[in-house]
Protein backbone atom coordinates (compact mmCIF):
# COMPACT_ATOMS: atom_id res chain seq x y z
CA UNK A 1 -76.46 8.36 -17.43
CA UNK A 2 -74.57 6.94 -20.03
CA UNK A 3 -74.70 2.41 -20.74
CA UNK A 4 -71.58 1.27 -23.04
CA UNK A 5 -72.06 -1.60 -25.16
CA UNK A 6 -69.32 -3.19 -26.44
CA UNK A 7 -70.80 -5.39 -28.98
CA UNK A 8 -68.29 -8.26 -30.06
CA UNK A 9 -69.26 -10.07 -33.50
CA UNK A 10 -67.97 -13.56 -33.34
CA UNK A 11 -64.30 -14.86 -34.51
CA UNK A 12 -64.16 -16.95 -37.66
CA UNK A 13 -65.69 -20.82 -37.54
CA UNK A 14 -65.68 -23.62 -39.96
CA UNK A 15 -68.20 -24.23 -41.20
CA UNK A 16 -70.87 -26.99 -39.99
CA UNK A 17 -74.56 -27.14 -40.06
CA UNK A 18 -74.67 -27.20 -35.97
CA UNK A 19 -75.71 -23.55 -35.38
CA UNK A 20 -75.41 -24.32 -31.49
CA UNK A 21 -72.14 -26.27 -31.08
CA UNK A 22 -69.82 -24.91 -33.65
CA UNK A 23 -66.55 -23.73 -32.63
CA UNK A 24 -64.33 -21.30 -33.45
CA UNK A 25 -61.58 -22.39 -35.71
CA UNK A 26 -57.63 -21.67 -35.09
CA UNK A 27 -57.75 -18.16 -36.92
CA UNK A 28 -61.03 -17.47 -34.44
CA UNK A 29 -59.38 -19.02 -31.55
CA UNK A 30 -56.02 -16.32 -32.18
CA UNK A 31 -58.50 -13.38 -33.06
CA UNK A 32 -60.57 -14.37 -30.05
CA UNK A 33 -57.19 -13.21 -27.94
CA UNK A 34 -57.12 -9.89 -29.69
CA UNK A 35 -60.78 -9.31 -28.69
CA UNK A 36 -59.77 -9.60 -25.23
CA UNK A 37 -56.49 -7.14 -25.92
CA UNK A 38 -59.04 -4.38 -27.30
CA UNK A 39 -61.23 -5.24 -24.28
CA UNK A 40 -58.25 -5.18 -21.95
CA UNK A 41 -58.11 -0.94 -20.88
CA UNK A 42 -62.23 -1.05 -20.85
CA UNK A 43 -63.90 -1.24 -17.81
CA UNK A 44 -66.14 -4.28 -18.56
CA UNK A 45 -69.27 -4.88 -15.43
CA UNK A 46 -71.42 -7.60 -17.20
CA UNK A 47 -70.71 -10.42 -20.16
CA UNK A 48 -73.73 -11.44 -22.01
CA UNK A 49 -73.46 -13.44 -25.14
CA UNK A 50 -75.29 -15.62 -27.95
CA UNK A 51 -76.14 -19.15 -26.61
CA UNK A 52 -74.13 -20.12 -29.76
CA UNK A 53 -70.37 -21.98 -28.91
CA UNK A 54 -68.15 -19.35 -31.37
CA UNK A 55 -70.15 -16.20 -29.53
CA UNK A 56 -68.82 -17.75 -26.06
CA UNK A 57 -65.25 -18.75 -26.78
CA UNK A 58 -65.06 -15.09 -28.46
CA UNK A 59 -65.35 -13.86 -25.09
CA UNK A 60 -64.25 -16.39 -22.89
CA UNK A 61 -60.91 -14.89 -22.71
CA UNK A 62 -62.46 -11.46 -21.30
CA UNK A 63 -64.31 -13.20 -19.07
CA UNK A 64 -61.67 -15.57 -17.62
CA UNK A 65 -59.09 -11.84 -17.17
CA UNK A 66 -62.35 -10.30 -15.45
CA UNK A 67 -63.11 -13.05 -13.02
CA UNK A 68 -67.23 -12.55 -15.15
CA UNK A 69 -69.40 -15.39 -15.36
CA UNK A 70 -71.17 -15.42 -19.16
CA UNK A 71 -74.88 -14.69 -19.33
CA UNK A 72 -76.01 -16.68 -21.84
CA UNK A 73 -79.11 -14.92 -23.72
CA UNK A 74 -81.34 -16.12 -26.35
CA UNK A 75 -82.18 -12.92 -27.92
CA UNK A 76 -78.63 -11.95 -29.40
CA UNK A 77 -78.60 -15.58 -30.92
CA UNK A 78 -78.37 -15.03 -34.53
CA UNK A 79 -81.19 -14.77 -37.12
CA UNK A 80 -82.70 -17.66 -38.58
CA UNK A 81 -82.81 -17.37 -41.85
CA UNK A 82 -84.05 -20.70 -43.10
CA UNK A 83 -84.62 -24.46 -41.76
CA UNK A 84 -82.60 -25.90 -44.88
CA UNK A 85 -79.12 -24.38 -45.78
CA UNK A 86 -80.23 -22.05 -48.59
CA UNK A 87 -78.56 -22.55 -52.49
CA UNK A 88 -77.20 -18.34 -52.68
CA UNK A 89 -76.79 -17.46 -49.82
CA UNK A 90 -76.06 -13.41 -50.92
CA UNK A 91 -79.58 -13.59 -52.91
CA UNK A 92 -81.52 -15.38 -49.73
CA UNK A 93 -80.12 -12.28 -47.29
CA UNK A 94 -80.63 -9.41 -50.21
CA UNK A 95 -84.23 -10.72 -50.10
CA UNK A 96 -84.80 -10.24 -46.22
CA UNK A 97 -83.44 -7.25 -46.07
CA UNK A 98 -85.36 -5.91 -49.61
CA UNK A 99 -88.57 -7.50 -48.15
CA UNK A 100 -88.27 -6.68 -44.13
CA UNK A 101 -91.47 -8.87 -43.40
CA UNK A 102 -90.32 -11.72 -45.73
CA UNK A 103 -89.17 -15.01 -44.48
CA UNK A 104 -87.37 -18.02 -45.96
CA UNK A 105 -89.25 -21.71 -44.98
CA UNK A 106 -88.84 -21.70 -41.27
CA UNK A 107 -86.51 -18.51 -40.79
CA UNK A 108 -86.97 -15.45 -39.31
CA UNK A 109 -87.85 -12.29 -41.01
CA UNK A 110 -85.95 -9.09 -40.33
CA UNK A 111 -89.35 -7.47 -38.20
CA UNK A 112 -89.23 -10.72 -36.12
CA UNK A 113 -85.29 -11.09 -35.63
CA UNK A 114 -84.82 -7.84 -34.93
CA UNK A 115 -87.91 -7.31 -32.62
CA UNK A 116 -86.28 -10.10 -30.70
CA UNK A 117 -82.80 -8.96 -30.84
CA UNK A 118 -84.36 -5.16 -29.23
CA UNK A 119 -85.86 -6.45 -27.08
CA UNK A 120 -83.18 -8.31 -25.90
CA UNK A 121 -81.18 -5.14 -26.02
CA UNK A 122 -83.42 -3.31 -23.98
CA UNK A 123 -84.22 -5.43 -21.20
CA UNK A 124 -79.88 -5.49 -21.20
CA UNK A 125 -80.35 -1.55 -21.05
CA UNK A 126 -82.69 -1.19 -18.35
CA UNK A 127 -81.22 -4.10 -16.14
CA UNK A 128 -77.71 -2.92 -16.47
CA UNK A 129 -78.45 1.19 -16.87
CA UNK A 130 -74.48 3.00 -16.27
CA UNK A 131 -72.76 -0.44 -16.86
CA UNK A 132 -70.29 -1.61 -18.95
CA UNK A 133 -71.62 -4.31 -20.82
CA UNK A 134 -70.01 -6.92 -23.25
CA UNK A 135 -72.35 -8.43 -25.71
CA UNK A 136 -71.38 -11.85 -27.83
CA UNK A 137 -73.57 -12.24 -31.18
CA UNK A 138 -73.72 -12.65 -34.47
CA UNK A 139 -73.53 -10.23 -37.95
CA UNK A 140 -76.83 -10.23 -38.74
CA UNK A 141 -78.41 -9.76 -35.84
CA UNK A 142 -76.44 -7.11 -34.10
CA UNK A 143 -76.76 -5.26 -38.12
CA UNK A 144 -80.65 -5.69 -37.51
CA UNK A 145 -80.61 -4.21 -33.64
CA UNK A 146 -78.43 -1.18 -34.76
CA UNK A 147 -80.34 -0.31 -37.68
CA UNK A 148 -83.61 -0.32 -35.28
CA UNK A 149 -81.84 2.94 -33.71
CA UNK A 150 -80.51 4.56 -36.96
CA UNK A 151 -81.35 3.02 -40.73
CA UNK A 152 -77.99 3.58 -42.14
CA UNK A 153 -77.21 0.32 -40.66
CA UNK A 154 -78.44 -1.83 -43.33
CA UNK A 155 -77.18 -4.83 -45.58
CA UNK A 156 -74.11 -2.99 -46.47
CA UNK A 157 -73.37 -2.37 -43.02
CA UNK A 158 -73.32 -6.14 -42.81
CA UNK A 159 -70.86 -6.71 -45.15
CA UNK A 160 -68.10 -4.84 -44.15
CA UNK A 161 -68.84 -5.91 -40.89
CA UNK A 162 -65.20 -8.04 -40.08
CA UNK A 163 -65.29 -11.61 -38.01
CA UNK A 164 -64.91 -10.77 -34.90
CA UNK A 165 -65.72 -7.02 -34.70
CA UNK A 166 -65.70 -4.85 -32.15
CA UNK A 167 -68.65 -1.67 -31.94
CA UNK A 168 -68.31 0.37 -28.77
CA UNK A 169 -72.18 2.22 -28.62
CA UNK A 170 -73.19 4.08 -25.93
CA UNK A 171 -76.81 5.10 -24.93
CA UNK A 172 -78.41 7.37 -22.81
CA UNK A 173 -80.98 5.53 -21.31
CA UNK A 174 -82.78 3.88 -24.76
CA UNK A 175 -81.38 6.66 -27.35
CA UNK A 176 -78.14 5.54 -29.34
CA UNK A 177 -75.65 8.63 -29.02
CA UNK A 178 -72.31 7.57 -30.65
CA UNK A 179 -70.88 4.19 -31.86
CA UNK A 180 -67.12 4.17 -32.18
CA UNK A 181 -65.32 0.65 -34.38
CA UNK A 182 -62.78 -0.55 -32.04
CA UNK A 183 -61.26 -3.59 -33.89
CA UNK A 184 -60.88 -1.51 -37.25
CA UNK A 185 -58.49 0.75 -35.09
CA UNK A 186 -56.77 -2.23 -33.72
CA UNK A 187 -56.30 -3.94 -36.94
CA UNK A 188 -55.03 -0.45 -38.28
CA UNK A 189 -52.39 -0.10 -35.36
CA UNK A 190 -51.36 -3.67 -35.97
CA UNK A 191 -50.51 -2.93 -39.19
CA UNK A 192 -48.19 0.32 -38.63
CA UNK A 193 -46.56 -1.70 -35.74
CA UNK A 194 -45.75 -4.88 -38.73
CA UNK A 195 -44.54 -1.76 -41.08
């Protein structure tokens, strides 16, 4: 029996040092409507995002059309990669993902962030087996949960990873079997409809 994922990375925010409460700005807010119009023809049975503000208003709009509450979950929040705001940024990720157990002062190492964001993923897959599930996170993290199923997601998965993005995967029970980029097909139609 096959689950469908339909992992949403978050819409664009400004900037501020509250991980929890920052918002998505006006480009996130009008990209947060496309989301829902790549949702829109998907049958959608559960919404489950990031504690984080920009994860929920990424998918408030799909949940307001489906009638869904949000489940907020801890474990697709994203990874913590240091107390402080670090000086270079690209060096301070290179490093966790060169060094898998390393970790910045007071941030999460990729073993630990992406044991947590598995697990998370899991529990989703055995709660919600033959569902249609939306999950609301973050770049990193969803990079980190993917690559525990198949390596090639890595650090330069990450970067070509858009804000938001859309990843339609589908298991059978706990083994990946396909994962299909649905905003890089939107953005591509958009473009010959501009043209």
């Amino acid at each position: 029996m096959l689950t469908h994922v339909f992992f949403v990375r978050h819409a664009h925010s400004a900037y501020t040092p509250d991980e929890l409460g920052r918002p998505l700005s006006q480009k996130g807010l009008a990209d947060a409507k496309r989301v829902s119009d790549i949702l829109e023809k998907e049958k959608i049975d559960v919404i489950i995002s990031s504690p984080y503000q920009r994860a929920i208003q990424t998918v408030e709009k799909v949940a307001k059309t489906r009638r869904k509450e949000i489940i907020l979950e801890e474990a697709f929040k994203e990874r913590t990669l240091s107390v402080k705001p670090v000086k270079d940024f690209p060096f301070a990720i290179a490093k966790v993902w060169e060094e898998p157990t390393f970790a910045w002062d007071g941030g999460e190492s990729n073993v630990i962030a992406q044991k947590r964001g598995v697990q998370g993923l899991l529990n989703t897959l055995d709660k919600y087996e033959g569902q249609h599930i939306v999950i609301a996170t973050h770049g990193n993290i969803l990079t980190l949960i993917m690559n525990f199923f198949n390596e090639k997601y890595d650090v330069h998965f990450w970067e070509t990873l858009d804000m938001p993005d859309v990843y339609h995967v589908t298991f059978e029970q706990k083994k990946l079997e396909a994962v299909n980029r649905l905003w890089y097909r939107q953005a591509i139609k958009e473009e010959r409809n501009e043209q």
